[in-house]
Protein backbone atom coordinates (compact mmCIF):
# COMPACT_ATOMS: atom_id res chain seq x y z
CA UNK A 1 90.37 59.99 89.50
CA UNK A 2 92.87 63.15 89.89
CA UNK A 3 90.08 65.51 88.16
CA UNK A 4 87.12 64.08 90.91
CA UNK A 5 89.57 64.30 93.88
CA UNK A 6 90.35 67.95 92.57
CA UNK A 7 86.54 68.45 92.49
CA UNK A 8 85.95 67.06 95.57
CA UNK A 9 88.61 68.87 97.57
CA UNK A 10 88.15 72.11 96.02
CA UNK A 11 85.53 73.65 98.73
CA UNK A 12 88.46 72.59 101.43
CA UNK A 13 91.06 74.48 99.72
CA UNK A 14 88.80 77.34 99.04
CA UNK A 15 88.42 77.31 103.20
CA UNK A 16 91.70 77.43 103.75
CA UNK A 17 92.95 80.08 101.16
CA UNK A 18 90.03 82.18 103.11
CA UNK A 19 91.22 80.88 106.40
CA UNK A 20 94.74 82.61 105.32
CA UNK A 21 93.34 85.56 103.82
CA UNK A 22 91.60 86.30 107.96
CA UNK A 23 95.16 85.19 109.28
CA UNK A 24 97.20 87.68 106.91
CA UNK A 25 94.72 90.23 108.50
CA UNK A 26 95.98 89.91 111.63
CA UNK A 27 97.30 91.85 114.07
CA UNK A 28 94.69 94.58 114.54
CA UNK A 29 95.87 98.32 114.70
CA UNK A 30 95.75 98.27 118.15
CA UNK A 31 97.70 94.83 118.34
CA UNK A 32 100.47 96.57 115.87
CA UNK A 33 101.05 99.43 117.79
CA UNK A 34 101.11 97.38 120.84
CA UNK A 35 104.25 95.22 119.11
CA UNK A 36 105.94 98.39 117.84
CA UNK A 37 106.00 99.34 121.59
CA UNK A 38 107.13 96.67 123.61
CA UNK A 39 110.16 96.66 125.79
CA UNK A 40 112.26 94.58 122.96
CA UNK A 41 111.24 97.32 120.13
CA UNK A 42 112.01 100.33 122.14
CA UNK A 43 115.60 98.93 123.07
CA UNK A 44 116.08 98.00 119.50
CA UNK A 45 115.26 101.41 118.68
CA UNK A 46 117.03 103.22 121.08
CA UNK A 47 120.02 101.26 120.24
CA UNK A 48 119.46 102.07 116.69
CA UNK A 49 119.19 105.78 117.39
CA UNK A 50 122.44 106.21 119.37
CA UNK A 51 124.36 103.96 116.57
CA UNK A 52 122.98 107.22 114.43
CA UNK A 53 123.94 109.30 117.11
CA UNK A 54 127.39 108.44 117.25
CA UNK A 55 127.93 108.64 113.49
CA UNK A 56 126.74 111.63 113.09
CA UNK A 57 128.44 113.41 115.60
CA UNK A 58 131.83 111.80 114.56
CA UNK A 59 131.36 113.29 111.51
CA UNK A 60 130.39 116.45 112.68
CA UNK A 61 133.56 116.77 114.85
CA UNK A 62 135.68 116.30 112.22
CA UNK A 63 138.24 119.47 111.41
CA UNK A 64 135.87 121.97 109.01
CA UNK A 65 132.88 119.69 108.79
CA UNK A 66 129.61 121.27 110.36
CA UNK A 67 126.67 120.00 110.99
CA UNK A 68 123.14 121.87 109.90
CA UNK A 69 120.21 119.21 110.39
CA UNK A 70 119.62 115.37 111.21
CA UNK A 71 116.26 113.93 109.57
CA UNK A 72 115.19 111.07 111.61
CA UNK A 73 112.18 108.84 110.45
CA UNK A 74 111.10 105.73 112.00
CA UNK A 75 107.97 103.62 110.38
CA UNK A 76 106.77 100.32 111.31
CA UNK A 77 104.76 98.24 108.28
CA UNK A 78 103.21 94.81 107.59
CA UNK A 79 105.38 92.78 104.99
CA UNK A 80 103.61 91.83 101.50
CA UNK A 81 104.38 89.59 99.32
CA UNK A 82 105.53 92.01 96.37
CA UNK A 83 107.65 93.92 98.72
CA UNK A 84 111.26 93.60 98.15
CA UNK A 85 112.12 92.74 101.39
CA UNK A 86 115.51 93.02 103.21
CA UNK A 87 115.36 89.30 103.87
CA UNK A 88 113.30 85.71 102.65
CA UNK A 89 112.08 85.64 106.10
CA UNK A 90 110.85 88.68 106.79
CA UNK A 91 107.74 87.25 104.68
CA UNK A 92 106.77 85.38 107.19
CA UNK A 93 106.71 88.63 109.71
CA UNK A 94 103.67 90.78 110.74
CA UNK A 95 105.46 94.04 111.35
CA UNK A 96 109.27 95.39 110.62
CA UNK A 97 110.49 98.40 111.64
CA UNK A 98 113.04 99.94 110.33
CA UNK A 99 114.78 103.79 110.58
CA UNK A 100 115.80 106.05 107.72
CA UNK A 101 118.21 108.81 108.90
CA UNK A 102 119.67 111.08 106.62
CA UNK A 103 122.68 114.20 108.08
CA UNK A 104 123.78 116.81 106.20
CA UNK A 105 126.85 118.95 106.98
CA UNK A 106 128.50 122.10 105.35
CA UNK A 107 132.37 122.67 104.85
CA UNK A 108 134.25 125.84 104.04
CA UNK A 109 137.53 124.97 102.60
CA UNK A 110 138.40 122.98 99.72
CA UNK A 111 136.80 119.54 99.81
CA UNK A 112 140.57 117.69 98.83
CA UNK A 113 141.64 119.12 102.02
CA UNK A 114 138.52 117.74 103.99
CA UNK A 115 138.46 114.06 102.50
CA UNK A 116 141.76 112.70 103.77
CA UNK A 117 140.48 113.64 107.62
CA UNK A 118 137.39 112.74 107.15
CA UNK A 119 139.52 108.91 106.28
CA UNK A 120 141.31 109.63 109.17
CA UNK A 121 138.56 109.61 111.47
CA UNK A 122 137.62 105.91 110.72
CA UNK A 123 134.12 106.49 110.39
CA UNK A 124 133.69 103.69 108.44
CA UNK A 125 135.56 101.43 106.05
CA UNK A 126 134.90 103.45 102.78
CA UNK A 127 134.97 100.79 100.19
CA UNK A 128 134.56 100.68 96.44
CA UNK A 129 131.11 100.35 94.92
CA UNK A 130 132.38 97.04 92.69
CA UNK A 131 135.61 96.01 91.10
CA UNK A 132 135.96 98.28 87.76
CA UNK A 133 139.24 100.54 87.58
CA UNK A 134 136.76 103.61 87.77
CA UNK A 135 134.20 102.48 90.44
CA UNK A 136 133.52 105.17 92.96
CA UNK A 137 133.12 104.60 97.13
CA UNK A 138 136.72 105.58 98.45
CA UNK A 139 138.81 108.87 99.31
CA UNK A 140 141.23 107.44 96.44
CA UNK A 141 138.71 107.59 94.08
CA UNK A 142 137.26 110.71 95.07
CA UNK A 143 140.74 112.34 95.40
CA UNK A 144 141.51 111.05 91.69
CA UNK A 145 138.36 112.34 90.74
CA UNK A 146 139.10 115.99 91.59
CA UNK A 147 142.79 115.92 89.84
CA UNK A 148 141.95 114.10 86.52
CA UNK A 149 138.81 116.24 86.30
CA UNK A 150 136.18 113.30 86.71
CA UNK A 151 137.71 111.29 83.59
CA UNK A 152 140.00 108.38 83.37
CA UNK A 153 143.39 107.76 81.58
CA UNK A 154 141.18 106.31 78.59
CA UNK A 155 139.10 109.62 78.09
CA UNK A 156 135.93 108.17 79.97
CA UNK A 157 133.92 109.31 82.64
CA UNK A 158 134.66 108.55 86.19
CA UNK A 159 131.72 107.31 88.67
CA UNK A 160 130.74 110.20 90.52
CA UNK A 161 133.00 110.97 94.11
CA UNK A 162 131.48 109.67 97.26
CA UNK A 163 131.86 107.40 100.02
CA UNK A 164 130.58 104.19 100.52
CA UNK A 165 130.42 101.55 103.23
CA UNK A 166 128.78 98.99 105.16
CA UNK A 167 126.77 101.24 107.95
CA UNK A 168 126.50 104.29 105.56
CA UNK A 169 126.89 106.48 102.61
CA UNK A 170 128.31 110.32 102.13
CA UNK A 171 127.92 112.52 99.09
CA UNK A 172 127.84 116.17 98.55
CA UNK A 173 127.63 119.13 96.51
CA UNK A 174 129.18 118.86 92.68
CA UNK A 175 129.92 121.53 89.80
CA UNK A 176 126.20 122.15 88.95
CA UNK A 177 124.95 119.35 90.90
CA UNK A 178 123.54 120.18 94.52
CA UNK A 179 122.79 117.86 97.38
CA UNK A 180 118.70 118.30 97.88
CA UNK A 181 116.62 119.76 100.85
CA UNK A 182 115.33 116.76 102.92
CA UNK A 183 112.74 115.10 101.13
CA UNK A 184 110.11 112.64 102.55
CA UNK A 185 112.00 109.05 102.52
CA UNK A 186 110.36 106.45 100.08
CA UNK A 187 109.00 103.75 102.19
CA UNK A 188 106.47 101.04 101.77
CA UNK A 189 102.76 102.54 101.04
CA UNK A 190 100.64 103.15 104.09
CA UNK A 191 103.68 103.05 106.73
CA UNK A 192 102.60 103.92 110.62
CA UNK A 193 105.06 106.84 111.15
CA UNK A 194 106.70 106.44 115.16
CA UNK A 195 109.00 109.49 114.95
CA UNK A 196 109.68 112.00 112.34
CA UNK A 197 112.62 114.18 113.40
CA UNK A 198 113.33 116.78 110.40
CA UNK A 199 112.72 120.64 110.17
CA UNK A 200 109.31 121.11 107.99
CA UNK A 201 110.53 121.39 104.47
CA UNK A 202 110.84 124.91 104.27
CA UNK A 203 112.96 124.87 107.05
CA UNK A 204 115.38 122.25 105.99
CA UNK A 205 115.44 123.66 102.66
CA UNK A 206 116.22 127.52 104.09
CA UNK A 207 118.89 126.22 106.58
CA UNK A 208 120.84 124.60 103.69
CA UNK A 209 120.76 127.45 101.28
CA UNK A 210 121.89 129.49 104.43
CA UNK A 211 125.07 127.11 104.60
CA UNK A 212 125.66 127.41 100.89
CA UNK A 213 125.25 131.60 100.87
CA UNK A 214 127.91 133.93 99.32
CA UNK A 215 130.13 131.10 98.72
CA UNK A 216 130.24 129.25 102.67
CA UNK A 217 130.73 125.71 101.73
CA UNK A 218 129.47 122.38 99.67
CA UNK A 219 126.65 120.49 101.33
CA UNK A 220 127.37 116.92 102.82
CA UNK A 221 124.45 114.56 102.92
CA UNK A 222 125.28 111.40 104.94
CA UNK A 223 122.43 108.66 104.28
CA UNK A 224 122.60 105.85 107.60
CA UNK A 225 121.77 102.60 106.18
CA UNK A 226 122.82 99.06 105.91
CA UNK A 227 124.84 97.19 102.20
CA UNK A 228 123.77 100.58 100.14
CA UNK A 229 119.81 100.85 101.50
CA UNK A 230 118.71 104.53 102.72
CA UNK A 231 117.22 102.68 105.94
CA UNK A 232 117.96 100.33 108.40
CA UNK A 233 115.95 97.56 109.73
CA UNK A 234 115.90 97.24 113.41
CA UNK A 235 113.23 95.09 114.63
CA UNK A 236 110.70 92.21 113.00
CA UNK A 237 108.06 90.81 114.73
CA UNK A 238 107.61 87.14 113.23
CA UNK A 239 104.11 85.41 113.32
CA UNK A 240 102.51 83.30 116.29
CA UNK A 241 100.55 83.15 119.09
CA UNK A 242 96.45 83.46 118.21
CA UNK A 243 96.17 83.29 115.06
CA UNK A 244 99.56 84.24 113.79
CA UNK A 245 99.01 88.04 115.81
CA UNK A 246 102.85 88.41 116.32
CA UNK A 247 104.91 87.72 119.55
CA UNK A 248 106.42 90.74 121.46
């Protein structure tokens, strides 16, 4: 009985799965850019973008940090199901936007001396990366770093010095180790690119070998993001109306 209602249903579940496949189509081009410029999008971006503002001028007003270049990218992109998305329900959206924003910064003076006012500032609350002894995402830790010469007590390696935190992330040039030229952000394949505010690569590359020249400074790369991610998701679109096109 099972096997001949299995048979006998089959065509209607064939019609839906096709039915689902014409729904997870939808919205057209035109309906997508449409969604990624309503009234509620553009607010959520421009709130976004002044959040980034903000930061990145606080950090740029701090005592011997100075800003070079901001690299700005905003993408909107249909979720699939092998995405790792940034939450369960964003599978059942038909667009997310999100922002990736990366500053970098140059200092001249010795970057012990820059760390503690750069705490000061209150940025954000720098916080370890996990529990161990050695875990890296503090001042502390990068302070301790710098006197015990990147090992601990025990003769092992310390994680590397940088801050970490809830809203962003700050690292910067190391013995040997150099922060790189603005690259092109990963992102999911075939993203719609909104806004893409970063010198050409040449550029960006040239104006941070500039602040490095004849011994100016370390390069400071602060990465705007949310729990440790390089982007920021500001606005998701969830299915409905006409066949599950998305409501503005």
């Amino acid at each position: 009985m099972e096997s001949f209602l299995t048979l006998l249903l089959y065509p209607l579940t064939r019609l839906w799965d096709g039915l689902q496949a014409v729904r997870g189509r939808w919205p057209t081009e035109r309906r997508l850019r449409a969604l990624a410029d309503s009234p509620r999008a553009r607010a959520a971006r421009a709130a976004e973008l002044e959040r980034i503002r903000r930061l990145v001028e606080a950090l740029g007003a701090v005592e011997g940090v100075e800003h070079v270049l901001t690299h700005v990218l905003d993408h909107r992109t249909r979720p699939r199901p092998l995405d790792v998305l940034d939450r369960l329900s964003d599978a059942e959206a038909v667009l997310i936007c999100r922002l990736h924003a990366r500053a970098y910064y140059v200092i001249r003076e010795d970057i012990t001396a820059v760390l503690p006012r750069i705490e000061a500032a209150g940025l954000a609350a720098w916080r370890r990366a996990d529990q161990r002894p050695s875990a890296g995402g503090t001042v502390e830790h990068a302070l301790r770093w710098y006197r015990d010469g990147g090992t601990t007590e025990e003769g092992r390696a310390m994680d590397s010095p940088g801050l970490s935190s809830a809203v962003a992330r700050l690292h910067w040039d190391l013995p040997g180790v150099l922060r790189p030229a603005p690259l092109p952000v990963s992102a999911p394949a075939h993203p719609r690119f909104l806004m893409d505010q970063t010198p050409a690569q040449p550029a960006a590359a040239d104006l941070l070998r500039e602040a490095r020249a004849d011994g100016r400074g370390l390069v400071l790369e602060l990465v705007l993001g949310t729990d440790g991610k390089d982007r920021r998701q500001y606005h998701v679109v969830p299915r409905g109306g006409f066949l599950g096109r998305g409501r503005f």
